[in-house]
PDB file of N, CA and C in Angstrom:
ATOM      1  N   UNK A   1     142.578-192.952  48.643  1.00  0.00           N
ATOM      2  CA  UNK A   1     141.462-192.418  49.371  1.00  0.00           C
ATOM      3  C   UNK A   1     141.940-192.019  50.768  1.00  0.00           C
ATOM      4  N   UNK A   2     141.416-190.740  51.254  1.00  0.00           N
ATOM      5  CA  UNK A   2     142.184-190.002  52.613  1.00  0.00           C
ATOM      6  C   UNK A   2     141.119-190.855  53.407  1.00  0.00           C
ATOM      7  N   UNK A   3     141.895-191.092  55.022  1.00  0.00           N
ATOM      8  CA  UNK A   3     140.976-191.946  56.099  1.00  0.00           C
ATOM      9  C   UNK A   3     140.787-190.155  56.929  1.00  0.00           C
ATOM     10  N   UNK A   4     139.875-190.287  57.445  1.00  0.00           N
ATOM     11  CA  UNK A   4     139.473-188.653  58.046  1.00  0.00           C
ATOM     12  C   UNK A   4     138.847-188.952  59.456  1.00  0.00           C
ATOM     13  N   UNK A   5     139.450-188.960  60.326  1.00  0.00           N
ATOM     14  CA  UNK A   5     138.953-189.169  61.685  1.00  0.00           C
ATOM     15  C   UNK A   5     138.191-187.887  62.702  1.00  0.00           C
ATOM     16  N   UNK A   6     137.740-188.058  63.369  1.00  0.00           N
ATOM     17  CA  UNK A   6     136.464-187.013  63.872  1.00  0.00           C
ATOM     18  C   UNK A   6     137.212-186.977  65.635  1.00  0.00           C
ATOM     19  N   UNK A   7     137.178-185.891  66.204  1.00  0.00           N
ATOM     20  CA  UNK A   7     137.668-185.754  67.692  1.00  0.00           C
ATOM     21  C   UNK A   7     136.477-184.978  68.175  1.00  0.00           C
ATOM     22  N   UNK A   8     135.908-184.843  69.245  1.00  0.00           N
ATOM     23  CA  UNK A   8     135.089-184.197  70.073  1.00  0.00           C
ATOM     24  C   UNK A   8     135.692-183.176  70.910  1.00  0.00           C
ATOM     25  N   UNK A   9     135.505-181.410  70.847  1.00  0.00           N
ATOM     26  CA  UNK A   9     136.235-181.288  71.668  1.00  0.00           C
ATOM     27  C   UNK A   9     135.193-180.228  72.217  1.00  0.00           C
ATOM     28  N   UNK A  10     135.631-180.062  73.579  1.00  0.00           N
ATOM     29  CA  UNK A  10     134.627-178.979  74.190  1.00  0.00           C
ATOM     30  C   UNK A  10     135.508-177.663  74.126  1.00  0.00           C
ATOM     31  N   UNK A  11     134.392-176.650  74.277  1.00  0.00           N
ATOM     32  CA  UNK A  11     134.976-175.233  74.128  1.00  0.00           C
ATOM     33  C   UNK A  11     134.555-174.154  74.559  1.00  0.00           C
ATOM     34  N   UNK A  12     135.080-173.252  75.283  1.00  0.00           N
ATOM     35  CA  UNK A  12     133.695-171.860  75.647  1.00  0.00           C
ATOM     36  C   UNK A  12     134.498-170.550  75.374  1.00  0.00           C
ATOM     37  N   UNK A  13     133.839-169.518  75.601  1.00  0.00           N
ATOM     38  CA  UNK A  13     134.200-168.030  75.635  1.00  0.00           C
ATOM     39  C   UNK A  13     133.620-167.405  76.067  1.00  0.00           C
ATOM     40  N   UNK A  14     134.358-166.554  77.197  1.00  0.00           N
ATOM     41  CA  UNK A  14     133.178-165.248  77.810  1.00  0.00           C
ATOM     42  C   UNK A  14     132.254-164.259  76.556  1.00  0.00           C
ATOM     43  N   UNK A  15     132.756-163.977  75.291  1.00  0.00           N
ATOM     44  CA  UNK A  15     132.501-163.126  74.539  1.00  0.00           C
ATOM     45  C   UNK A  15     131.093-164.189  73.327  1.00  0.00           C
ATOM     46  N   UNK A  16     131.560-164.670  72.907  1.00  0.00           N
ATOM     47  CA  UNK A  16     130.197-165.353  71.983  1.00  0.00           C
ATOM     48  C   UNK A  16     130.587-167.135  71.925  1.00  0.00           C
ATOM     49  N   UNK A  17     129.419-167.539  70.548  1.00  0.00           N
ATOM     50  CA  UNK A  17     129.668-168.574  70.492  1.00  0.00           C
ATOM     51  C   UNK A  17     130.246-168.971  69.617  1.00  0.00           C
ATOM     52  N   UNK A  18     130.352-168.007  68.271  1.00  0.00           N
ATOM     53  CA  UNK A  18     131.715-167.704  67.122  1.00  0.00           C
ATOM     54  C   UNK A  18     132.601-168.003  68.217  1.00  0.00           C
ATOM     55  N   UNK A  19     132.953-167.449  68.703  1.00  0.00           N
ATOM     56  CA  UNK A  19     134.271-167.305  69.354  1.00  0.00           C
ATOM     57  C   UNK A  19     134.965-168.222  70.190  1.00  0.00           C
ATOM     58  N   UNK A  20     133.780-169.086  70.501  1.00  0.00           N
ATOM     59  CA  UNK A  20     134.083-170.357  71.623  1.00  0.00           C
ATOM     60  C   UNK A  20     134.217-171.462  70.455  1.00  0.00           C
ATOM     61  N   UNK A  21     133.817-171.282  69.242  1.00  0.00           N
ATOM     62  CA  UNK A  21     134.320-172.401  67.902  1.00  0.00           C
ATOM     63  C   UNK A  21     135.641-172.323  66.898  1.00  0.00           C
ATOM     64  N   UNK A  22     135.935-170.789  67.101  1.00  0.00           N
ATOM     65  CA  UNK A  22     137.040-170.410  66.784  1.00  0.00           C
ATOM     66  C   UNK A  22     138.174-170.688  67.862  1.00  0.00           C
ATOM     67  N   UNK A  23     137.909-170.685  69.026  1.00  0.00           N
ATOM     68  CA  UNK A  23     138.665-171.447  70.163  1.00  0.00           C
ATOM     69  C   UNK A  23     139.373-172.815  70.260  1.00  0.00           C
ATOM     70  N   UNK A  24     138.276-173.750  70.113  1.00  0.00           N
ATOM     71  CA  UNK A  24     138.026-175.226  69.577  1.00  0.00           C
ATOM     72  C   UNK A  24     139.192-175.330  68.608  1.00  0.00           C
ATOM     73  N   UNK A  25     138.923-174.674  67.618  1.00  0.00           N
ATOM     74  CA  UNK A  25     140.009-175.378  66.187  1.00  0.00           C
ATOM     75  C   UNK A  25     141.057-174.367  66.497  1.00  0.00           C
ATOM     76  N   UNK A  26     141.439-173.670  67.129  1.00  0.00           N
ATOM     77  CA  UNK A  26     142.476-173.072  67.464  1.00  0.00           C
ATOM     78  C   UNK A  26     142.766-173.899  68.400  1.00  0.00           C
ATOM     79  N   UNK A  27     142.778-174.629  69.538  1.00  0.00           N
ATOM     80  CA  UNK A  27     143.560-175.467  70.213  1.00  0.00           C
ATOM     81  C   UNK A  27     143.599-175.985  69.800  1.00  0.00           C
ATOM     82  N   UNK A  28     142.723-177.157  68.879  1.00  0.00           N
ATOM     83  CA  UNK A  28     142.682-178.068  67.901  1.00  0.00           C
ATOM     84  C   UNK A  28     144.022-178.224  67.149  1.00  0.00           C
ATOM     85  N   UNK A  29     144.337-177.146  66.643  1.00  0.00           N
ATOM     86  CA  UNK A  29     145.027-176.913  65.201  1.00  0.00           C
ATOM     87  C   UNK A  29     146.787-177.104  65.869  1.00  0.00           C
ATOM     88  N   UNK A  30     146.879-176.937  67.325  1.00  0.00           N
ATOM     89  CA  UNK A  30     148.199-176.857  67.757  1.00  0.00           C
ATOM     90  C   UNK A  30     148.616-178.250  67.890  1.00  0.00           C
ATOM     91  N   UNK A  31     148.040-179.242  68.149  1.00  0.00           N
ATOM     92  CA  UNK A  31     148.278-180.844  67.988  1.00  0.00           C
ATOM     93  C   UNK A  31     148.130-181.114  66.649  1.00  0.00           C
ATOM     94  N   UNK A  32     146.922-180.898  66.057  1.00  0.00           N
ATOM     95  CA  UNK A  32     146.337-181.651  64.892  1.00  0.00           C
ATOM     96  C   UNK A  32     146.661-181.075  63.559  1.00  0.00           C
ATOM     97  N   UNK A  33     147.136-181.916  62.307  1.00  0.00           N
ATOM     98  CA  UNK A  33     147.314-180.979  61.658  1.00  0.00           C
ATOM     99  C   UNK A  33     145.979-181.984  59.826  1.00  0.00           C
ATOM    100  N   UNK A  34     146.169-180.948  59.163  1.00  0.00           N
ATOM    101  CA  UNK A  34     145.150-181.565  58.165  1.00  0.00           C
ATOM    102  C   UNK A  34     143.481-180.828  58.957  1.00  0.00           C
ATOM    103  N   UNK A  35     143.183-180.356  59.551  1.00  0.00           N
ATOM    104  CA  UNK A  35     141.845-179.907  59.601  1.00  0.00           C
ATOM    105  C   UNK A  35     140.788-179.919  58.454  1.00  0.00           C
ATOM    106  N   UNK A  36     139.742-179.871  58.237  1.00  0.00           N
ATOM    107  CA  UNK A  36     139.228-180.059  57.456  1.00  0.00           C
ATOM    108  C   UNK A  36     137.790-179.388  57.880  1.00  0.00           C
ATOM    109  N   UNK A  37     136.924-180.009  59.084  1.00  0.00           N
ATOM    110  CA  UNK A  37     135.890-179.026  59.215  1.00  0.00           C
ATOM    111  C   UNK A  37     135.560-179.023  60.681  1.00  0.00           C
ATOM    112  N   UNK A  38     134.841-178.030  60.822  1.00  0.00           N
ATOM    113  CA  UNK A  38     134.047-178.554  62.117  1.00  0.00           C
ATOM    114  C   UNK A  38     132.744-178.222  62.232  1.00  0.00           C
ATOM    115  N   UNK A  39     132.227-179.141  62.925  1.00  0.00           N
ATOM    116  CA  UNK A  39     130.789-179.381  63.217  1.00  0.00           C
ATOM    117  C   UNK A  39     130.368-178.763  64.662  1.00  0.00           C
ATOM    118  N   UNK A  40     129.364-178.008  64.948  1.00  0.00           N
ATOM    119  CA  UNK A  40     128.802-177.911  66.305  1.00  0.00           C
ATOM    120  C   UNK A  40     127.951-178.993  66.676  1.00  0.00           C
ATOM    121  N   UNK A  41     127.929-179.589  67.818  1.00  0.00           N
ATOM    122  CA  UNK A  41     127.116-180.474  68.134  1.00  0.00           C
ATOM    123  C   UNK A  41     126.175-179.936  69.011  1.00  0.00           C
ATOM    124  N   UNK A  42     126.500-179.305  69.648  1.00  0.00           N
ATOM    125  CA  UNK A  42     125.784-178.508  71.174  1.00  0.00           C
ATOM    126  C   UNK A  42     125.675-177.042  71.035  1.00  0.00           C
ATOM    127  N   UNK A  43     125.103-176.490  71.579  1.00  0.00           N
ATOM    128  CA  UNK A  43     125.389-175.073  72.366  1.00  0.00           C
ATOM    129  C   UNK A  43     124.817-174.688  73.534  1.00  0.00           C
ATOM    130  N   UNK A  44     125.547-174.152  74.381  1.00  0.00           N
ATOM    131  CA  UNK A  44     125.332-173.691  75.702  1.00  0.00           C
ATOM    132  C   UNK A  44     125.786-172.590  76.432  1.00  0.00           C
ATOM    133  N   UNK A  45     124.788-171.598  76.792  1.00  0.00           N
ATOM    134  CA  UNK A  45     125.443-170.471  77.588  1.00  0.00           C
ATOM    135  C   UNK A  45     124.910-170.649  78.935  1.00  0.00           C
ATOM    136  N   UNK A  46     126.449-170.413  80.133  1.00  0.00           N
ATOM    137  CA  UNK A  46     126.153-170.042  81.299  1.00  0.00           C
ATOM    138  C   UNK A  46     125.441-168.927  82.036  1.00  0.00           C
ATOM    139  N   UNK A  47     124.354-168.834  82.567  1.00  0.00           N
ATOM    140  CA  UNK A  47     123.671-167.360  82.939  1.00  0.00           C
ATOM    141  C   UNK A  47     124.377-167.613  84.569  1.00  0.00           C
ATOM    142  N   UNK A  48     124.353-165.906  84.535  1.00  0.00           N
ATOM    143  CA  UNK A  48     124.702-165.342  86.017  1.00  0.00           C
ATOM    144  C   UNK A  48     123.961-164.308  86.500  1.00  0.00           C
ATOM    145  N   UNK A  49     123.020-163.842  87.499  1.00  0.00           N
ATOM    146  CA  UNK A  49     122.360-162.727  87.767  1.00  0.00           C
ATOM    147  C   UNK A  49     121.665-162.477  86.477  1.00  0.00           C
ATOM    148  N   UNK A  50     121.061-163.318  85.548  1.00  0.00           N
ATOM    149  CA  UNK A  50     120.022-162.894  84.304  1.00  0.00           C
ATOM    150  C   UNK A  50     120.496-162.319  83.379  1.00  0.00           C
ATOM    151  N   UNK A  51     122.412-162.872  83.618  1.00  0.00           N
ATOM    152  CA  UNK A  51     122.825-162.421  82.034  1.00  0.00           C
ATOM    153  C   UNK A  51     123.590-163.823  81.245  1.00  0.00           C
ATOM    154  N   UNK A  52     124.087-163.819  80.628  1.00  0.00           N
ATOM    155  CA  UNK A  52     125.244-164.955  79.912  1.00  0.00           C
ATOM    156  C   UNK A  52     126.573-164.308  80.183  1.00  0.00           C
ATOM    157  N   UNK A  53     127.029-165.409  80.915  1.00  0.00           N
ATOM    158  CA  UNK A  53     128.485-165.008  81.347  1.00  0.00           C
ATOM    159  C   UNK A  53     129.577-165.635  80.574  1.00  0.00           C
ATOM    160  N   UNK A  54     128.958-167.179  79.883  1.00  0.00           N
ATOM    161  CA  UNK A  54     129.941-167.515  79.136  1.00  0.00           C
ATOM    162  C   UNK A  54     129.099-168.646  78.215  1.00  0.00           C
ATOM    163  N   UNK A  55     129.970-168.609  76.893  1.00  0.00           N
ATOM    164  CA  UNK A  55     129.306-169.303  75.500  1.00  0.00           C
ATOM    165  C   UNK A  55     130.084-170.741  75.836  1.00  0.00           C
ATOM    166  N   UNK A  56     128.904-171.892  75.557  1.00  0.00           N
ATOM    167  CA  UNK A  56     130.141-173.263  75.485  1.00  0.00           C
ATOM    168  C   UNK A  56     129.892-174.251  74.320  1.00  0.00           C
ATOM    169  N   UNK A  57     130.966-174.812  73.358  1.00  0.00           N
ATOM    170  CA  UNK A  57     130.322-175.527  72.483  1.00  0.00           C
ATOM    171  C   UNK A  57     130.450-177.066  72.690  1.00  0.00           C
ATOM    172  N   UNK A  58     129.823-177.815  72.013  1.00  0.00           N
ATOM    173  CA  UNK A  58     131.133-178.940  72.085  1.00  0.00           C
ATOM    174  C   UNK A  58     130.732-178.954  70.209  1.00  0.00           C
ATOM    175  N   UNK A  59     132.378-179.629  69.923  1.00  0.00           N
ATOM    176  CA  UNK A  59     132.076-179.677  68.305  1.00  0.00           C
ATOM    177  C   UNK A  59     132.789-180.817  68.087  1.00  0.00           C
ATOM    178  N   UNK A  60     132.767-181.237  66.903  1.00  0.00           N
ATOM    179  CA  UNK A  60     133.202-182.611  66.404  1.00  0.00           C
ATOM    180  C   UNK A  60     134.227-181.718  64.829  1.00  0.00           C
ATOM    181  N   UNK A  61     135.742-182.027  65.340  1.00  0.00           N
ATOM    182  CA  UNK A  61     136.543-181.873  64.649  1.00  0.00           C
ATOM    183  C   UNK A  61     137.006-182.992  63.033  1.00  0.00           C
ATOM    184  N   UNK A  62     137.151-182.720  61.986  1.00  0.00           N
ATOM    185  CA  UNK A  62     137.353-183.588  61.354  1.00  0.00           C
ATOM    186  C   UNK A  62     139.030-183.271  60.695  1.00  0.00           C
ATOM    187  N   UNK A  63     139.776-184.287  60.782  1.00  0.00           N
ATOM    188  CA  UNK A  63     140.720-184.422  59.614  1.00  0.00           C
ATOM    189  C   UNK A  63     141.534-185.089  59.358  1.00  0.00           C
ATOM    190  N   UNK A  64     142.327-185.068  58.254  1.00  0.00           N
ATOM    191  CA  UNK A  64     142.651-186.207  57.296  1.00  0.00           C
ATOM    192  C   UNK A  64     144.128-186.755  58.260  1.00  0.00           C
ATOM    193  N   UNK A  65     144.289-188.052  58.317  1.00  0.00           N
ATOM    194  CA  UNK A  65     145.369-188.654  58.333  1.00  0.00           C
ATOM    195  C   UNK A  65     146.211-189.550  57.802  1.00  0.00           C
ATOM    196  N   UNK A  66     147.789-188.528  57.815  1.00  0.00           N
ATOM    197  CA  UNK A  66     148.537-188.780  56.950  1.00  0.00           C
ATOM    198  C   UNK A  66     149.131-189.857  56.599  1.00  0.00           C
ATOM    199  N   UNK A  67     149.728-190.479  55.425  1.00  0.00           N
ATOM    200  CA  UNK A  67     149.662-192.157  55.532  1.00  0.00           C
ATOM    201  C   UNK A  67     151.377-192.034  55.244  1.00  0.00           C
ATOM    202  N   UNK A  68     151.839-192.870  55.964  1.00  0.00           N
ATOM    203  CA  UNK A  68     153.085-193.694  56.233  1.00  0.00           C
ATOM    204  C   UNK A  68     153.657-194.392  55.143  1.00  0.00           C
ATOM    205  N   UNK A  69     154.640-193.646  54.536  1.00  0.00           N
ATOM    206  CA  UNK A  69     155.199-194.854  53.675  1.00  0.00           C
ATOM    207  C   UNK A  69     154.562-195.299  51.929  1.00  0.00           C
ATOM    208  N   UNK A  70     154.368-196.330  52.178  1.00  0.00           N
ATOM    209  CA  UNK A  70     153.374-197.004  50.835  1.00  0.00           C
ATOM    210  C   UNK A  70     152.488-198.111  51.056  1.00  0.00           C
ATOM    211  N   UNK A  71     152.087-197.679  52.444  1.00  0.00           N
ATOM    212  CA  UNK A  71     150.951-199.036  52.863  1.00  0.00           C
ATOM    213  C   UNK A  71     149.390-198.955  52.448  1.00  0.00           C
ATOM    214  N   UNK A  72     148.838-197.856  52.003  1.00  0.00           N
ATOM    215  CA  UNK A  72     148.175-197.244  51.735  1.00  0.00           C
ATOM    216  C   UNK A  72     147.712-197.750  50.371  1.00  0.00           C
TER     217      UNK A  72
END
């Protein structure tokens, strides 16, 4: 049975909020490996002069970690 641990990570983008989640597991993915899903927890856009200047998420990363040996 895989153990699957969850990370919180925050994230934004001037352009959307696709894009600020595609961000997330793209930094994500350069440490972490095994991904599996991600969750949005939040969403938030910054307004400036009555527009959105920038998308922010926070999301909850999930994935599997790899087991050592034969302890498992």
């Amino acid at each position: 049975m895989p153990i699957v641990k969850v990370i919180e990570v925050i994230s934004s983008s001037p352009t959307s909020f696709d894009d600020a989640v595609s961000n997330a597991v793209t930094e994500a993915a350069k440490t972490i490996h095994n991904i599996d899903s991600v969750y949005v927890k939040d969403m938030k856009g910054h307004v400036k002069d009555g527009k959105i200047v920038s998308y922010g998420v926070i999301c909850k990363i999930s994935f599997r970690l790899e087991a050592k040996g034969n302890n498992l």
